[in-house]
N, C-alpha and C. Protein backbone atom coordinates (compact mmCIF):
# COMPACT_ATOMS: atom_id res chain seq x y z
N UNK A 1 0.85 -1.18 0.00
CA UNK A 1 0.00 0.00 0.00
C UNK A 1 0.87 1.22 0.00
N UNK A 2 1.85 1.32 0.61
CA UNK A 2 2.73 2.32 0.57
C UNK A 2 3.13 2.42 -0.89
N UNK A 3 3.77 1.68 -1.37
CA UNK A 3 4.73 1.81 -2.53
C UNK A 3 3.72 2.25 -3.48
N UNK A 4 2.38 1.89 -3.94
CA UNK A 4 1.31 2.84 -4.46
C UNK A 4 1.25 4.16 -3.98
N UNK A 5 1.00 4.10 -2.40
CA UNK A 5 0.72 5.63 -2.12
C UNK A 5 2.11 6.55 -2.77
N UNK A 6 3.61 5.61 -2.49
CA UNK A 6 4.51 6.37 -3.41
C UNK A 6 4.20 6.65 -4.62
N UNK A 7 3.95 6.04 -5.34
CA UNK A 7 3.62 6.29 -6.68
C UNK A 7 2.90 7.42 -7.19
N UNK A 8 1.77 7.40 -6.35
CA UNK A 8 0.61 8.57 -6.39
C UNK A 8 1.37 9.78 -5.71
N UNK A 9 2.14 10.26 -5.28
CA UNK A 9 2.68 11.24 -4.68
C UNK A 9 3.92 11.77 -5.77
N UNK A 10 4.61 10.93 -6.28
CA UNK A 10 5.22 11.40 -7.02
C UNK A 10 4.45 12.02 -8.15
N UNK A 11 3.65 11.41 -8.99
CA UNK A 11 2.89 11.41 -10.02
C UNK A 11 2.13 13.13 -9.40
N UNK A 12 1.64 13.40 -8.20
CA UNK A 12 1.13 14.62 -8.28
C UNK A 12 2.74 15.93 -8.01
N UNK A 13 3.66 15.24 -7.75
CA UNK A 13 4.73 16.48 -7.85
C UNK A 13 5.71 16.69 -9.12
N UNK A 14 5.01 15.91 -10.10
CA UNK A 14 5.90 16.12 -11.27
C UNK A 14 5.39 17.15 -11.76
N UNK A 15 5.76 17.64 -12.89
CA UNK A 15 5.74 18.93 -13.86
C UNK A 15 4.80 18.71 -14.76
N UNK A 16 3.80 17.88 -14.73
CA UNK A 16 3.00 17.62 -15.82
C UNK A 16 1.57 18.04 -15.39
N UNK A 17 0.96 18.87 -16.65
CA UNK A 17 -0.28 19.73 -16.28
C UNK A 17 -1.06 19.34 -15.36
N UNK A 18 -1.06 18.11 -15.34
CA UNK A 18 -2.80 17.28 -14.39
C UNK A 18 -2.52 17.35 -13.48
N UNK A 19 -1.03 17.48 -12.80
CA UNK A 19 -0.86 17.20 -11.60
C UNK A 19 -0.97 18.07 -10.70
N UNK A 20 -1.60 19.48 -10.87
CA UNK A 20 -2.40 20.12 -9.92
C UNK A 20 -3.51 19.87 -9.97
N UNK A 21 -4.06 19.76 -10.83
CA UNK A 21 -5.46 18.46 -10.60
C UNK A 21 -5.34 18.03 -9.83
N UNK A 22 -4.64 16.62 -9.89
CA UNK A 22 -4.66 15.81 -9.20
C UNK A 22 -4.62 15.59 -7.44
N UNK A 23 -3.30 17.08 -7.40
CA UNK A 23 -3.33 16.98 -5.98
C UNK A 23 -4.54 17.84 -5.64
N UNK A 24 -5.17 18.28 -6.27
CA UNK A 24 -6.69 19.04 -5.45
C UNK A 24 -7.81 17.65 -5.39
N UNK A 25 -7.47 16.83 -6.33
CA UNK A 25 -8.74 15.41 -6.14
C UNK A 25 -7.91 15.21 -5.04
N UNK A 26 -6.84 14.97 -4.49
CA UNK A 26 -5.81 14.29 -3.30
C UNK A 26 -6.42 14.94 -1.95
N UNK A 27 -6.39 16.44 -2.59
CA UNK A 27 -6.59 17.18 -0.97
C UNK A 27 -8.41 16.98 -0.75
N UNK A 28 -9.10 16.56 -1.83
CA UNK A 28 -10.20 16.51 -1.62
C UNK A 28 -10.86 15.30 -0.54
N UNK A 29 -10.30 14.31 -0.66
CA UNK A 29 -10.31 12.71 -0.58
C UNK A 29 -9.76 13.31 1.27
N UNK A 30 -9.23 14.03 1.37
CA UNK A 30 -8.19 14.04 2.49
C UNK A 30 -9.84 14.60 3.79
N UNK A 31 -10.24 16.01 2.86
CA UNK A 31 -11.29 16.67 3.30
C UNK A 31 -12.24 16.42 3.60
N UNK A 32 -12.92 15.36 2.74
CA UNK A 32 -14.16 14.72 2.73
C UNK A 32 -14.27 13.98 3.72
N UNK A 33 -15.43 14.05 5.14
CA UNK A 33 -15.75 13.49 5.93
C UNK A 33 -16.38 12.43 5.69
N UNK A 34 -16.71 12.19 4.55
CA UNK A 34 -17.64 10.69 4.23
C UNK A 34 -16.97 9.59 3.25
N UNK A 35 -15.52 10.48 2.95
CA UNK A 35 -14.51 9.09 2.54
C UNK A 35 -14.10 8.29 3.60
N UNK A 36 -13.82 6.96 3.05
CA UNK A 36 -13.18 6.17 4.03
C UNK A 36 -12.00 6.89 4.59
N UNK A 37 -12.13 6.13 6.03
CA UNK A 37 -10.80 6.53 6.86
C UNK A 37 -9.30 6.30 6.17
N UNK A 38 -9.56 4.75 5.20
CA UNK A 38 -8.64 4.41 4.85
C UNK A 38 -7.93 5.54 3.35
N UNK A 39 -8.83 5.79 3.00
CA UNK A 39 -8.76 6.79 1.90
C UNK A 39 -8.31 8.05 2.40
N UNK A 40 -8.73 8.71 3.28
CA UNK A 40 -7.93 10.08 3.70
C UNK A 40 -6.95 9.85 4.43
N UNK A 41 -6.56 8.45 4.90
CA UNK A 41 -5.22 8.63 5.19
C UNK A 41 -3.93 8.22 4.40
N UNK A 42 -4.75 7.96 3.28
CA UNK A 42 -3.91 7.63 1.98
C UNK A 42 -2.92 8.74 1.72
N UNK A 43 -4.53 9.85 1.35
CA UNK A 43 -4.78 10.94 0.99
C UNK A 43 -3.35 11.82 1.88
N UNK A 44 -4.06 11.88 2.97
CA UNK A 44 -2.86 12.41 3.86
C UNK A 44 -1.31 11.87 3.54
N UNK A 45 -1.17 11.01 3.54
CA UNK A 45 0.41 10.35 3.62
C UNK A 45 0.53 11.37 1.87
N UNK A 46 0.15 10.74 1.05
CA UNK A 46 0.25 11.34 -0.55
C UNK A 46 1.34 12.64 -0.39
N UNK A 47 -0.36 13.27 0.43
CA UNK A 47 0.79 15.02 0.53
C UNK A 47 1.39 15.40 1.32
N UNK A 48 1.92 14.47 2.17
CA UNK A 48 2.85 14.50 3.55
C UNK A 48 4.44 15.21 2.53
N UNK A 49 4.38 14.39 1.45
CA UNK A 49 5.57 14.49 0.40
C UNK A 49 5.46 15.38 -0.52
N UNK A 50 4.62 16.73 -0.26
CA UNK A 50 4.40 17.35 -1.39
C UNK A 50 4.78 18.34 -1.17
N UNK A 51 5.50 19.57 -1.88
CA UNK A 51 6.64 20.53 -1.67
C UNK A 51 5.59 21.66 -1.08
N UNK A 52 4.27 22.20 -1.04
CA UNK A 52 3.25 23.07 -1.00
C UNK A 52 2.77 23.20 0.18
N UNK A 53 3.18 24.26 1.22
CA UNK A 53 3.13 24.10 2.49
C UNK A 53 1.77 24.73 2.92
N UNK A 54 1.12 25.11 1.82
CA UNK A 54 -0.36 24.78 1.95
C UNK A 54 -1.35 23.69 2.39
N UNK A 55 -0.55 22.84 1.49
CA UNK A 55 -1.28 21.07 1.66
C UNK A 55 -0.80 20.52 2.62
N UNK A 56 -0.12 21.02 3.81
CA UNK A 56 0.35 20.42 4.56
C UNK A 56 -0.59 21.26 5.95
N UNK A 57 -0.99 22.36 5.60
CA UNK A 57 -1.72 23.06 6.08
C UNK A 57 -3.28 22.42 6.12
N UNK A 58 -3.61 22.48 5.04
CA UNK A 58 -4.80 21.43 4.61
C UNK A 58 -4.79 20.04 5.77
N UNK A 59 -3.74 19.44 5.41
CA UNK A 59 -3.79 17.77 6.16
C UNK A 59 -3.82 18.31 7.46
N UNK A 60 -3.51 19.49 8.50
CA UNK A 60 -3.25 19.87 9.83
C UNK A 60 -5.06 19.95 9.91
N UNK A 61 -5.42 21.02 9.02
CA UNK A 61 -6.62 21.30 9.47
C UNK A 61 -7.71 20.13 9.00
N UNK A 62 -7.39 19.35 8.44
CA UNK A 62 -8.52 17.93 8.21
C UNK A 62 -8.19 16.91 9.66
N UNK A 63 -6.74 16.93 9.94
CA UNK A 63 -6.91 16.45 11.61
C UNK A 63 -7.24 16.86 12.48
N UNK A 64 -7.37 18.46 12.64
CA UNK A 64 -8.40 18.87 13.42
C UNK A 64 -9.65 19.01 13.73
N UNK A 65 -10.37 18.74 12.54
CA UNK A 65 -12.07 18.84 12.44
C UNK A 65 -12.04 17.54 12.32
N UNK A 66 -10.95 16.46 12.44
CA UNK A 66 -11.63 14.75 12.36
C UNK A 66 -12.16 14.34 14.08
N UNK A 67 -13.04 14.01 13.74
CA UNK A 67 -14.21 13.75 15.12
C UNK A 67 -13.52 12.33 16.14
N UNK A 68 -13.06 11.29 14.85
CA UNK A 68 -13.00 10.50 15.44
C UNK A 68 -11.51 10.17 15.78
N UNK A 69 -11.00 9.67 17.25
CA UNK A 69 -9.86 9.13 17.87
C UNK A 69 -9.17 8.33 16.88
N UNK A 70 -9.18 7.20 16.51
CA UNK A 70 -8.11 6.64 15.77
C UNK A 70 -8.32 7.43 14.65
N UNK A 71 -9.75 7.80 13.60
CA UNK A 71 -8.86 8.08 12.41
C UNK A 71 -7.90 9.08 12.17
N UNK A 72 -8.36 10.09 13.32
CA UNK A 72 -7.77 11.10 13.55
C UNK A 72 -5.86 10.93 13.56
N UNK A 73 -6.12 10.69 14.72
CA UNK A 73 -4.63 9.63 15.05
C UNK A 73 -4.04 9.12 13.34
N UNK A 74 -4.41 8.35 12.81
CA UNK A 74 -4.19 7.61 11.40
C UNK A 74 -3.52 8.69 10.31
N UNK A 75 -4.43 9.65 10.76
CA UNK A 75 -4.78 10.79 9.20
C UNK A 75 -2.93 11.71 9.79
N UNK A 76 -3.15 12.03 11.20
CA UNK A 76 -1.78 12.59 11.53
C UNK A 76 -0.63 12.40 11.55
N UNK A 77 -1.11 10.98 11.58
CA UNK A 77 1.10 10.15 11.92
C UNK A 77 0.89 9.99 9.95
N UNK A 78 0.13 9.59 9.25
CA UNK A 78 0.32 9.81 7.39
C UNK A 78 0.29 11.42 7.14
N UNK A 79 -0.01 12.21 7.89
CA UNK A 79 0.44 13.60 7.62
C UNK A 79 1.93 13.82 6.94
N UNK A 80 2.27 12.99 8.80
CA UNK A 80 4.02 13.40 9.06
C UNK A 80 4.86 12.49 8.21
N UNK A 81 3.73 11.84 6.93
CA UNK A 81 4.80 10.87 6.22
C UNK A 81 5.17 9.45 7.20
N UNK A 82 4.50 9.35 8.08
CA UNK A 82 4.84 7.80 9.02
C UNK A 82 3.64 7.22 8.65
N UNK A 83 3.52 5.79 8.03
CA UNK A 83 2.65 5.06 7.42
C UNK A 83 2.55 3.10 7.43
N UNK A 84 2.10 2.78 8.51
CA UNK A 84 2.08 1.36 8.22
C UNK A 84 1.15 0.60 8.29
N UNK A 85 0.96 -0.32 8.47
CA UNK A 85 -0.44 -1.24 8.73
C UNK A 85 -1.22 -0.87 9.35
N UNK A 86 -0.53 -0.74 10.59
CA UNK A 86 -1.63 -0.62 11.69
C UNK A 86 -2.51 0.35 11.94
N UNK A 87 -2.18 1.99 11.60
CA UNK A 87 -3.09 2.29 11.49
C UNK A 87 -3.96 2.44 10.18
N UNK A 88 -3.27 1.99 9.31
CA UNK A 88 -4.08 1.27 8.39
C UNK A 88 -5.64 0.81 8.66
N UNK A 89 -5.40 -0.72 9.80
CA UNK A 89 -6.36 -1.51 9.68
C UNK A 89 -7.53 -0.82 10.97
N UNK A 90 -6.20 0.05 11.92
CA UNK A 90 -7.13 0.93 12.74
C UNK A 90 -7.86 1.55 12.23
N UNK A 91 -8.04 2.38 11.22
CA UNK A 91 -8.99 3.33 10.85
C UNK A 91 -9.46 2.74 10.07
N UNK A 92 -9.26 1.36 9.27
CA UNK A 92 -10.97 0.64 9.23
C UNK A 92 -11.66 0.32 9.48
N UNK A 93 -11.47 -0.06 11.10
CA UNK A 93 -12.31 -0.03 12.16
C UNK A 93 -13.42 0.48 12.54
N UNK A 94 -13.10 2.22 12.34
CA UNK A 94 -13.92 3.22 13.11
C UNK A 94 -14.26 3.81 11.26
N UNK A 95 -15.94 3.96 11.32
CA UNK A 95 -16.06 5.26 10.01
C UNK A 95 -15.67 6.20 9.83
N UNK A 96 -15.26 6.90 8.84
CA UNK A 96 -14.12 8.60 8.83
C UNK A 96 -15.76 9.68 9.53
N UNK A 97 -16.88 9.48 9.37
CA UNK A 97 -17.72 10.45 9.50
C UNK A 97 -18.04 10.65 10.68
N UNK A 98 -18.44 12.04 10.63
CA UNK A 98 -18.33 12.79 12.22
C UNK A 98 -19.68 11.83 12.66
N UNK A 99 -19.50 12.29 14.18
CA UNK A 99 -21.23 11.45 14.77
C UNK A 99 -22.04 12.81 15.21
């Protein structure tokens, strides 16, 4: 799962037109309270690696309005670029949507 999420991170910091697209579908996925947990913390890790200290701004303030304890937790340590299973399978646990 990582080595994809690498993939997708590079692919939005190259020089090629879509890829500000892309990282706005990225920061979107990150935003959206009714994507999976597992998806915005994709999302998050993605632009943990992205030169735009905006989007890093973005991922701060999507962990702050996240309601819930682990995904929250999940979405922050893939902020900081730290990414492994566990909270992986933690935040499939719990739904990304507020209660």
């Amino acid at each position: 799962w990582r080595e994809a999420l690498d993939a997708v991170a590079a692919d939005t910091r190259g020089g090629y037109r879509g890829a500000a697209r892309d990282v706005e579908r990225v920061a979107r996925v990150l935003e959206d309270p009714a994507a999976l947990a597992e998806q915005r913390t994709g999302a998050a890790y993605v632009l943990s690696s992205h030169p735009d200290a905006a989007l890093h701004e973005r991922v701060r303030i999507a962990v702050d309005a996240c309601a819930c304890t682990n995904v929250r937790v999940a979405i922050d340590r893939a902020g900081a670029g730290e990414l492994d299973e566990a909270p992986r399978e933690a935040s499939n646990a719990v739904p990304a949507r507020r209660a």
